[in-house]
Protein backbone atom coordinates (compact mmCIF):
# COMPACT_ATOMS: atom_id res chain seq x y z
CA UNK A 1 -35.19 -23.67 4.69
CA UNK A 2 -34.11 -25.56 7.68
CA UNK A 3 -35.24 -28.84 6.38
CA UNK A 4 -33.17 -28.09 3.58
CA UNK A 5 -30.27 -27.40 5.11
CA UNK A 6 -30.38 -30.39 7.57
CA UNK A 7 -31.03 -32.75 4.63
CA UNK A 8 -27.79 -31.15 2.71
CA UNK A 9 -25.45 -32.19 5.90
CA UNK A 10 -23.46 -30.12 7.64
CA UNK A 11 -20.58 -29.76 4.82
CA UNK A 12 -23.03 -28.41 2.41
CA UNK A 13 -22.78 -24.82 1.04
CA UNK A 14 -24.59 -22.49 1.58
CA UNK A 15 -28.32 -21.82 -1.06
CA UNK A 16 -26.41 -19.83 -4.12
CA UNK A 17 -29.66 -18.52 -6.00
CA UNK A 18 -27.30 -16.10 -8.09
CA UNK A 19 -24.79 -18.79 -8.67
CA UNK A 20 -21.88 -16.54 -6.90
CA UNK A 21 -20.10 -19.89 -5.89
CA UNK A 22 -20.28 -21.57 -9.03
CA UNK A 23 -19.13 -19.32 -11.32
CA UNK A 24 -15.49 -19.93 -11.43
CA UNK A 25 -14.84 -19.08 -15.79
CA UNK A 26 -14.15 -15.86 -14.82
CA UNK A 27 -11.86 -14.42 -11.98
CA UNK A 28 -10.35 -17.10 -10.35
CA UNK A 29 -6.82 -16.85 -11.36
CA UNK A 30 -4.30 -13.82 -10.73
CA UNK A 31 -0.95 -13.39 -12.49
CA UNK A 32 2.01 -10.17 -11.97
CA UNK A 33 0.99 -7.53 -14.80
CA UNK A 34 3.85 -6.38 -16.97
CA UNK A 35 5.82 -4.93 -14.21
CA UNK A 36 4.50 -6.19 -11.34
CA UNK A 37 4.02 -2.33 -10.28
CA UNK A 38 1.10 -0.68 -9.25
CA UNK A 39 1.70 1.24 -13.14
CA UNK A 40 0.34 -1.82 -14.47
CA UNK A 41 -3.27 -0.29 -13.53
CA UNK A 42 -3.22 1.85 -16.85
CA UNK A 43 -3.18 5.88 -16.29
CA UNK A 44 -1.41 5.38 -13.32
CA UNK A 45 2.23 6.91 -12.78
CA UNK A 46 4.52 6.93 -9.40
CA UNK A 47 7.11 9.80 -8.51
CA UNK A 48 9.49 9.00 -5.69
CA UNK A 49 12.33 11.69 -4.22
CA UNK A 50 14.97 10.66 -1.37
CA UNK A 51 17.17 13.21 0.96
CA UNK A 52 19.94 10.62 2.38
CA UNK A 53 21.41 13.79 4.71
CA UNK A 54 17.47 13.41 6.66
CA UNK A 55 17.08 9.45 5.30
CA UNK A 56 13.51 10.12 4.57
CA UNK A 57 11.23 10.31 1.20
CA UNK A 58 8.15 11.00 -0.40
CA UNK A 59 6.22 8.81 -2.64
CA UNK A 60 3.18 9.96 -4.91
CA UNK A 61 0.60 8.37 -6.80
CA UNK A 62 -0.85 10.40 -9.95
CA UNK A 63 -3.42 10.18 -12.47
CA UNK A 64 -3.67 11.05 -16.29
CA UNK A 65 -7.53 12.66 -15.20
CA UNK A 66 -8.33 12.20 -11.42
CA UNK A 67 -9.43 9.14 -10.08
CA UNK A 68 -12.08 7.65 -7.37
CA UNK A 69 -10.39 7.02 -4.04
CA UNK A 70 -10.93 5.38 -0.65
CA UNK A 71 -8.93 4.69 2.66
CA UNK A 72 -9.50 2.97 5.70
CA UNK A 73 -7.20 3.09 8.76
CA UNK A 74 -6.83 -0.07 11.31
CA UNK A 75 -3.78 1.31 12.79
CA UNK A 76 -3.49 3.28 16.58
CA UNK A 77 -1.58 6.44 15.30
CA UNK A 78 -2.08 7.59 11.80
CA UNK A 79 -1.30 10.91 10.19
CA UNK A 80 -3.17 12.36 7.23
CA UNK A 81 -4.29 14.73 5.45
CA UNK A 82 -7.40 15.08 3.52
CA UNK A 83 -9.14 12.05 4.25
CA UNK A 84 -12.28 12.81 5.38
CA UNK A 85 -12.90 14.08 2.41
CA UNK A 86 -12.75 10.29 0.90
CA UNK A 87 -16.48 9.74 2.67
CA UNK A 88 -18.95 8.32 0.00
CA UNK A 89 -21.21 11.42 0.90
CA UNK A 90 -18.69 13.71 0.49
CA UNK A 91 -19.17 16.64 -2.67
CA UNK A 92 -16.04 15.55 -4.25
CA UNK A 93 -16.04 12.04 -5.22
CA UNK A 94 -12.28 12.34 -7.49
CA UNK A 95 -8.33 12.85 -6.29
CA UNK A 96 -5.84 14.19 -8.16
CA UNK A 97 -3.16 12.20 -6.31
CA UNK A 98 -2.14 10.01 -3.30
CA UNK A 99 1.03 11.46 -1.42
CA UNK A 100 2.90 8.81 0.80
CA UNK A 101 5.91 10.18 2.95
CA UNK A 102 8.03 9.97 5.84
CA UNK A 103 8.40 12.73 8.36
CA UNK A 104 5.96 12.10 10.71
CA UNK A 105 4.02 15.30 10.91
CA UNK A 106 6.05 17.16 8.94
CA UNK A 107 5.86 14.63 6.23
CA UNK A 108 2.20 16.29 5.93
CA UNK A 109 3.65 19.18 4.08
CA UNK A 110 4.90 16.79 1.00
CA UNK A 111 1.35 16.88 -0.18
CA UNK A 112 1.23 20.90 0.02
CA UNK A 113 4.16 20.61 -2.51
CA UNK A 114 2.52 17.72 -4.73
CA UNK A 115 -0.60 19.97 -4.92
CA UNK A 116 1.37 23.22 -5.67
CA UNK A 117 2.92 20.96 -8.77
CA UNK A 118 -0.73 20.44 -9.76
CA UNK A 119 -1.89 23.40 -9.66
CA UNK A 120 0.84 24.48 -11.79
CA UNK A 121 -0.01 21.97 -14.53
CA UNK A 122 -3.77 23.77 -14.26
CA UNK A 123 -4.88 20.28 -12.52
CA UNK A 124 -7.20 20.66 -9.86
CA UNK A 125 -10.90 20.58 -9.02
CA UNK A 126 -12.88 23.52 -10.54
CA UNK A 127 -14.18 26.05 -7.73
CA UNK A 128 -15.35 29.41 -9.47
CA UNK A 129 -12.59 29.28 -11.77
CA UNK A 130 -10.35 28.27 -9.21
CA UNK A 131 -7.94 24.97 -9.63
CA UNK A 132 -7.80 22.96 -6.38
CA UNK A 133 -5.97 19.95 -6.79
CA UNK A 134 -7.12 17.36 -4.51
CA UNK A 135 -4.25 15.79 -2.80
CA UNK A 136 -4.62 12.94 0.26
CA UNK A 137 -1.89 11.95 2.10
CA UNK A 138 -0.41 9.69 4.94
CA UNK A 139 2.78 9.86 6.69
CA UNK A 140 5.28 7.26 9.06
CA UNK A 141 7.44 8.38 11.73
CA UNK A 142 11.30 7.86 10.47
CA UNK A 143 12.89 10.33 12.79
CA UNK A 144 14.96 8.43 14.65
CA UNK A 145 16.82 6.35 11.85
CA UNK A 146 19.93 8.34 12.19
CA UNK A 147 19.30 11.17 9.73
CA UNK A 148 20.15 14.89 10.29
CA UNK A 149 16.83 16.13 11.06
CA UNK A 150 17.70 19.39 12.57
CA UNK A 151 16.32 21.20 9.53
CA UNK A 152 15.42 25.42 9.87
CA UNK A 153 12.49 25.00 7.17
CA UNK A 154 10.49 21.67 6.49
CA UNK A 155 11.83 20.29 3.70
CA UNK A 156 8.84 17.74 2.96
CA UNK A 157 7.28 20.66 0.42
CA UNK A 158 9.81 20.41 -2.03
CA UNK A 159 10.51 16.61 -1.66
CA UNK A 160 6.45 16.50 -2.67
CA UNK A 161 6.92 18.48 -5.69
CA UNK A 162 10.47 16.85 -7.08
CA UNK A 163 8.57 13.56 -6.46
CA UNK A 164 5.56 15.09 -8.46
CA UNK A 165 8.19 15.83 -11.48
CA UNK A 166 9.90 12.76 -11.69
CA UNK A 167 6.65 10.90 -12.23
CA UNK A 168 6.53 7.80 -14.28
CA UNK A 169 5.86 3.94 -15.01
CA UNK A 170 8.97 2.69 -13.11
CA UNK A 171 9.17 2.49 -9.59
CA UNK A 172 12.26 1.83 -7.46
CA UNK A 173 11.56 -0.75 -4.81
CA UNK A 174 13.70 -1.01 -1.47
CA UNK A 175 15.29 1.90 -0.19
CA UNK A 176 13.14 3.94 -1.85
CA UNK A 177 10.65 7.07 -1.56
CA UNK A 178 8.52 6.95 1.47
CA UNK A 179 10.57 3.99 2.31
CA UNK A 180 14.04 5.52 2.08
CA UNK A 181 14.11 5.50 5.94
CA UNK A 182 11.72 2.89 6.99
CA UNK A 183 12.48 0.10 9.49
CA UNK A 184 10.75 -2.94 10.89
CA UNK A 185 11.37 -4.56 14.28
CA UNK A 186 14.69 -6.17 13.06
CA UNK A 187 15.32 -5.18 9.45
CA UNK A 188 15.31 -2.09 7.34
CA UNK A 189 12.25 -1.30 5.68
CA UNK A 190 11.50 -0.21 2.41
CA UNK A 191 9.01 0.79 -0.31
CA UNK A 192 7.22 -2.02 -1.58
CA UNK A 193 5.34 -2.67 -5.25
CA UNK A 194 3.22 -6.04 -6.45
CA UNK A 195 0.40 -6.14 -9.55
CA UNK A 196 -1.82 -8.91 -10.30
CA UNK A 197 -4.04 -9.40 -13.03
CA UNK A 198 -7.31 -11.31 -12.81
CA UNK A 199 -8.90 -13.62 -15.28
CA UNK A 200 -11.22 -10.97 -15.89
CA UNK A 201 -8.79 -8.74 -17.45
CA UNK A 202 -8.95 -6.07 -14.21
CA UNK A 203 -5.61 -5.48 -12.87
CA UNK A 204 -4.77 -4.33 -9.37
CA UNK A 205 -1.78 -3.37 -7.92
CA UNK A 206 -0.11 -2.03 -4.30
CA UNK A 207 2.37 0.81 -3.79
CA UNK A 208 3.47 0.53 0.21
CA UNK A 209 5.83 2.17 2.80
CA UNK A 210 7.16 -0.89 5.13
CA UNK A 211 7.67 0.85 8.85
CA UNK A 212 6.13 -1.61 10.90
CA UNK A 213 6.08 -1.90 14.96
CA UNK A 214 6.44 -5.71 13.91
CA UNK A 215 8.25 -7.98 11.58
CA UNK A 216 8.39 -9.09 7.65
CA UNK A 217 10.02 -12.37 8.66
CA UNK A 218 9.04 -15.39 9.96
CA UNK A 219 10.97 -16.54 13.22
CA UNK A 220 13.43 -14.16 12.63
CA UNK A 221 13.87 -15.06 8.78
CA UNK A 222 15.06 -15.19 6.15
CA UNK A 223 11.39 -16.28 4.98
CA UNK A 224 8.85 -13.99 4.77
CA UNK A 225 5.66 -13.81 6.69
CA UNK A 226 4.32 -13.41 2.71
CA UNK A 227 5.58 -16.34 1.84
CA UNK A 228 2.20 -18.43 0.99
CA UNK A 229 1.36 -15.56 -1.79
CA UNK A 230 4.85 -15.26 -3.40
CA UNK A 231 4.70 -15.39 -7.33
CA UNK A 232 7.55 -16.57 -9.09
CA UNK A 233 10.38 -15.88 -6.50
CA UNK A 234 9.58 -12.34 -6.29
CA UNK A 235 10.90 -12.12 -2.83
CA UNK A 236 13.42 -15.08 -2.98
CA UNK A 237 11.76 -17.73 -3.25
CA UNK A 238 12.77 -19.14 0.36
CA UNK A 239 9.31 -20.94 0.85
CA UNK A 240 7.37 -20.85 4.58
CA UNK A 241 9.62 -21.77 7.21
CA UNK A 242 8.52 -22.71 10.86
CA UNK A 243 6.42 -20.59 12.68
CA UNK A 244 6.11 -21.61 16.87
CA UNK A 245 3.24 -20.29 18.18
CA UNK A 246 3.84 -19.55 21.28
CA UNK A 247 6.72 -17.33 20.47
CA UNK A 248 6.48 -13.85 21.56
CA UNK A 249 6.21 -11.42 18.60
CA UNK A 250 9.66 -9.50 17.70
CA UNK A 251 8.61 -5.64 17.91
CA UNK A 252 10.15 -1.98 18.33
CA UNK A 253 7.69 -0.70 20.87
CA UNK A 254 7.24 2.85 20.91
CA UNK A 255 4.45 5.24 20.43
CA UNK A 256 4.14 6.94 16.81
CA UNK A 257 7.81 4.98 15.89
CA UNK A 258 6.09 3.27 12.81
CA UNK A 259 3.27 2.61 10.41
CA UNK A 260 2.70 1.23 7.19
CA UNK A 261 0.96 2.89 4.72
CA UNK A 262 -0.20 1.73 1.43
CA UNK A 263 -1.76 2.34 -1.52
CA UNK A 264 -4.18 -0.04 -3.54
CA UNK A 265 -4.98 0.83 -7.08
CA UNK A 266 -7.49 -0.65 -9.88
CA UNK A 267 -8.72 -0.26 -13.29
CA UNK A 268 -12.35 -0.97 -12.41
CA UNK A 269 -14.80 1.19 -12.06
CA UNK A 270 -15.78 1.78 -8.42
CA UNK A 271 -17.92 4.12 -6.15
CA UNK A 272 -16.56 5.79 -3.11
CA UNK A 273 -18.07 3.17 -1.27
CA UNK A 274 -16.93 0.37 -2.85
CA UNK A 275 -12.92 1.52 -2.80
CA UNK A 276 -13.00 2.11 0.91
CA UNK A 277 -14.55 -1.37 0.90
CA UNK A 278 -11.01 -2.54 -1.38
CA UNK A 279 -9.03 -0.36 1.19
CA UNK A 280 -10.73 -2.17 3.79
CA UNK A 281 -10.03 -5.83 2.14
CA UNK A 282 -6.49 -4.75 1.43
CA UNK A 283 -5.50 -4.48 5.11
CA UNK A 284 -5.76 -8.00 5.22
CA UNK A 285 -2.46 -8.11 3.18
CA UNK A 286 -0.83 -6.26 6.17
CA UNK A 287 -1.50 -8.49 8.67
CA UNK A 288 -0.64 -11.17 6.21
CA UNK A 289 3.14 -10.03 5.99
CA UNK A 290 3.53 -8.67 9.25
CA UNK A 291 3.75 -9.38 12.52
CA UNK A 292 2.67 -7.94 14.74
CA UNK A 293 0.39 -5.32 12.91
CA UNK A 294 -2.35 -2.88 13.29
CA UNK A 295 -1.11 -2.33 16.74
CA UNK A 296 -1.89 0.70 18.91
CA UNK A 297 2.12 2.04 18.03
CA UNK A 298 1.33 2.05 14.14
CA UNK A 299 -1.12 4.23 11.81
CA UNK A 300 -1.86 0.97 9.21
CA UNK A 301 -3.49 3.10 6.80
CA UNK A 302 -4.56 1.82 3.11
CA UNK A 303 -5.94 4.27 0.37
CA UNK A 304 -7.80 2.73 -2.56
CA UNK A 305 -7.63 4.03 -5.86
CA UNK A 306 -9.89 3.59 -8.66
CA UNK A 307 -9.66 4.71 -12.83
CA UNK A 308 -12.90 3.81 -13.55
CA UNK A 309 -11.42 2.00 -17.25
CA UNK A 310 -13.56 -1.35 -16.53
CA UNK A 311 -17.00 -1.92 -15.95
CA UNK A 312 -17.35 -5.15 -13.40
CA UNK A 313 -18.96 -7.79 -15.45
CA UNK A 314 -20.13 -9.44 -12.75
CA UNK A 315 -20.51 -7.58 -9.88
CA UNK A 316 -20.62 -9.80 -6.96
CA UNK A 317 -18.02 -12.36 -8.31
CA UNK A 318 -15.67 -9.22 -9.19
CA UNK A 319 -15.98 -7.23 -5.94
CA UNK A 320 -14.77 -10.80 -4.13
CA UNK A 321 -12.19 -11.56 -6.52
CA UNK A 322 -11.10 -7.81 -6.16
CA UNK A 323 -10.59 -7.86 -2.59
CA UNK A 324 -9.01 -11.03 -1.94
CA UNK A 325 -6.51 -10.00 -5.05
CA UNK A 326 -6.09 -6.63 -2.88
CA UNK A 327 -5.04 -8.49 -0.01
CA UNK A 328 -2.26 -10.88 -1.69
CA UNK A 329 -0.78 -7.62 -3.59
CA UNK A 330 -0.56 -6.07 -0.67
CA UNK A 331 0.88 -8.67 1.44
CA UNK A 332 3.62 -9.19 -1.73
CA UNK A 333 4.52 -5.65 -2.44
CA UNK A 334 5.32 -5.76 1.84
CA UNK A 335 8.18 -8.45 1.32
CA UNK A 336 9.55 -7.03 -1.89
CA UNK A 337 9.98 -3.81 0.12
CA UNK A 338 11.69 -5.32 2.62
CA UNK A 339 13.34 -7.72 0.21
CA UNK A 340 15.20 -4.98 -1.94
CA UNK A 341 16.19 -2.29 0.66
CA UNK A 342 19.88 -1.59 0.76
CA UNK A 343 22.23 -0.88 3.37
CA UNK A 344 23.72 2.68 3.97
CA UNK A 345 26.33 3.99 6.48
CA UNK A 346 24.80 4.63 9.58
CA UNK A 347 21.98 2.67 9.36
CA UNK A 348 20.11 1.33 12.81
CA UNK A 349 19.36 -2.17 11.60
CA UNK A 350 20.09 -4.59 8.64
CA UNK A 351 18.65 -4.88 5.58
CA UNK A 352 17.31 -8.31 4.28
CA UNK A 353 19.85 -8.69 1.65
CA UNK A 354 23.34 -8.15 3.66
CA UNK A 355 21.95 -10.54 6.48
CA UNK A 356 20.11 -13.33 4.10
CA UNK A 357 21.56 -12.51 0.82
CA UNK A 358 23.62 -15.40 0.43
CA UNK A 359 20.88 -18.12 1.17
């Protein structure tokens, strides 16, 4: 084997016995679904609720029959609920749904509501007779964006089950669900949505909260730190502009003041193990499209969601293919969070549009 490789030079790729590398019919190109929403995975529905008095939101993810799911965190200080539960030896191996919301701790209690709306609609996993719905969840801190949040009861229950009810194929981007309140080091944040569909026919698609320590924009914008994985001016169209690399990174330091938290849905059919290994790819988006990420101040948390609908015709050339598509969704859907939130009275920072909008 060493002769071999000597006499290929040192340019030469690595021995292929399966033929991984040469395969390129099937997988190589990636286009928006319909929507260019995470609904393009088929089965797949998003609820979103706002309260503008608190300027916080919940966003949930929900199946027509539950679905495998993963998650991987990279971030310093994450909240959730539920996840260990995601473990490929864990007993149950199905969600119902994926609850995203603001609230910091308290946000928690948005996925109590989603899984009270479940149970409800007799969804839930079978114990005895017993419906529990099965109901993950990850929360950022929004607390200090100016909102009243001198509530007597948590309100986070009933934001999870009104965003349970109004469940459906469209999904508001921007100021938005879990995004509603969000904020990056120097622009408002938002909730962010991107699909792609491979050559293979398996669609995947991201569903993200933008609340980042760090920045969406390069150099202090207007381009995006996205900008090499744009489709079709989905975020403006501005191009890369110049990145110096010595430049200190623009942040909002402060302990548990962020996070971005995502979700990363398919149509193919996936193990435990292999979604957490999507989640695990996807994070790759978020450092993509921001800047500084994964940092000790933010819980950068992906869950992975799988329906099962296709079969992977080629497993090792569709598991690549899968992750690197998870990645450039994710990286999108970040920009076109930040790229559609709206200004509101009171806000602590601009949004993208009122400060670029004209260029």
């Amino acid at each position: 084997m060493a002769g071999a490789a000597s006499e290929a030079g040192p340019g030469a790729l690595p021995p292929d016995p399966r033929g991984i590398f040469a395969k390129k019919k099937q997988g190589d190109g990636m286009r928006p679904g319909h929507r260019n929403l995470i609904t393009d995975v088929a089965g797949l529905r998003v609820g979103q609720t706002e309260d503008a008095r608190v300027r916080t939101g919940v966003s949930v993810l929900v199946g027509e029959a539950p679905f495998v799911a993963g998650v991987h965190v990279m971030g310093g200080a994450p909240g959730t609920r539920e996840t260990d539960l995601l473990a490929p030896d864990r007993l149950v191996q199905r969600v119902d749904a994926l609850v995203l919301a603001g609230g910091s701790a308290f946000g928690l209690e948005a996925a109590s509501g989603v899984a009270d709306g479940l149970r409800a609609m007799g969804r839930g996993f079978d114990v005895g007779g017993q419906r529990v719905p099965i109901v993950p969840g990850a929360i950022l801190f929004d607390l200090l964006n100016g909102g009243d949040k001198d509530w007597a009861e948590n309100t986070y229950g009933r934001l999870g089950r009104a965003a349970l009810a109004a469940a459906g194929e469209d999904v508001a981007l921007g100021s938005a669900g879990a995004g509603y309140g969000a904020t990056t080091a120097d622009l408002k944040g938002g909730l962010g949505s991107a699909s792609v569909v491979l050559d293979s026919g398996i669609t995947v698609g991201a569903l993200v909260a933008v609340n980042a320590v760090g920045s969406a924009v390069m150099g202090g914008g207007p381009e995006f730190w996205a900008a090499p994985w744009e489709i079709g001016g989905e975020f403006g169209g501005l191009g890369q502009g110049r990145h110096d690399p010595a430049a200190r990174p623009v942040t909002k330091l402060g302990a548990g003041q962020a996070t971005t938290i995502a979700i990363l849905a398919t149509d193919a059919a996936l193990t435990q193990a292999q979604a957490t290994r999507l989640a695990i790819a996807a994070h790759d988006g978020i450092a993509r499209a921001l800047v500084p990420s994964h940092t000790p101040f933010d819980g950068d948390l992906v869950f992975a969601a799988a329906t099962g609908a296709r079969a992977l015709a080629d497993p090792d050339r569709d598991a690549l293919m899968l992750g690197h598509a998870a990645a450039c969704c994710l990286a999108r859907a970040i920009a076109r969070g930040v790229f559609h939130a709206r200004p509101a009275p009171g806000d602590p920072l601009p949004c993208w549009q009122a400060r670029f909008g004209g260029v």
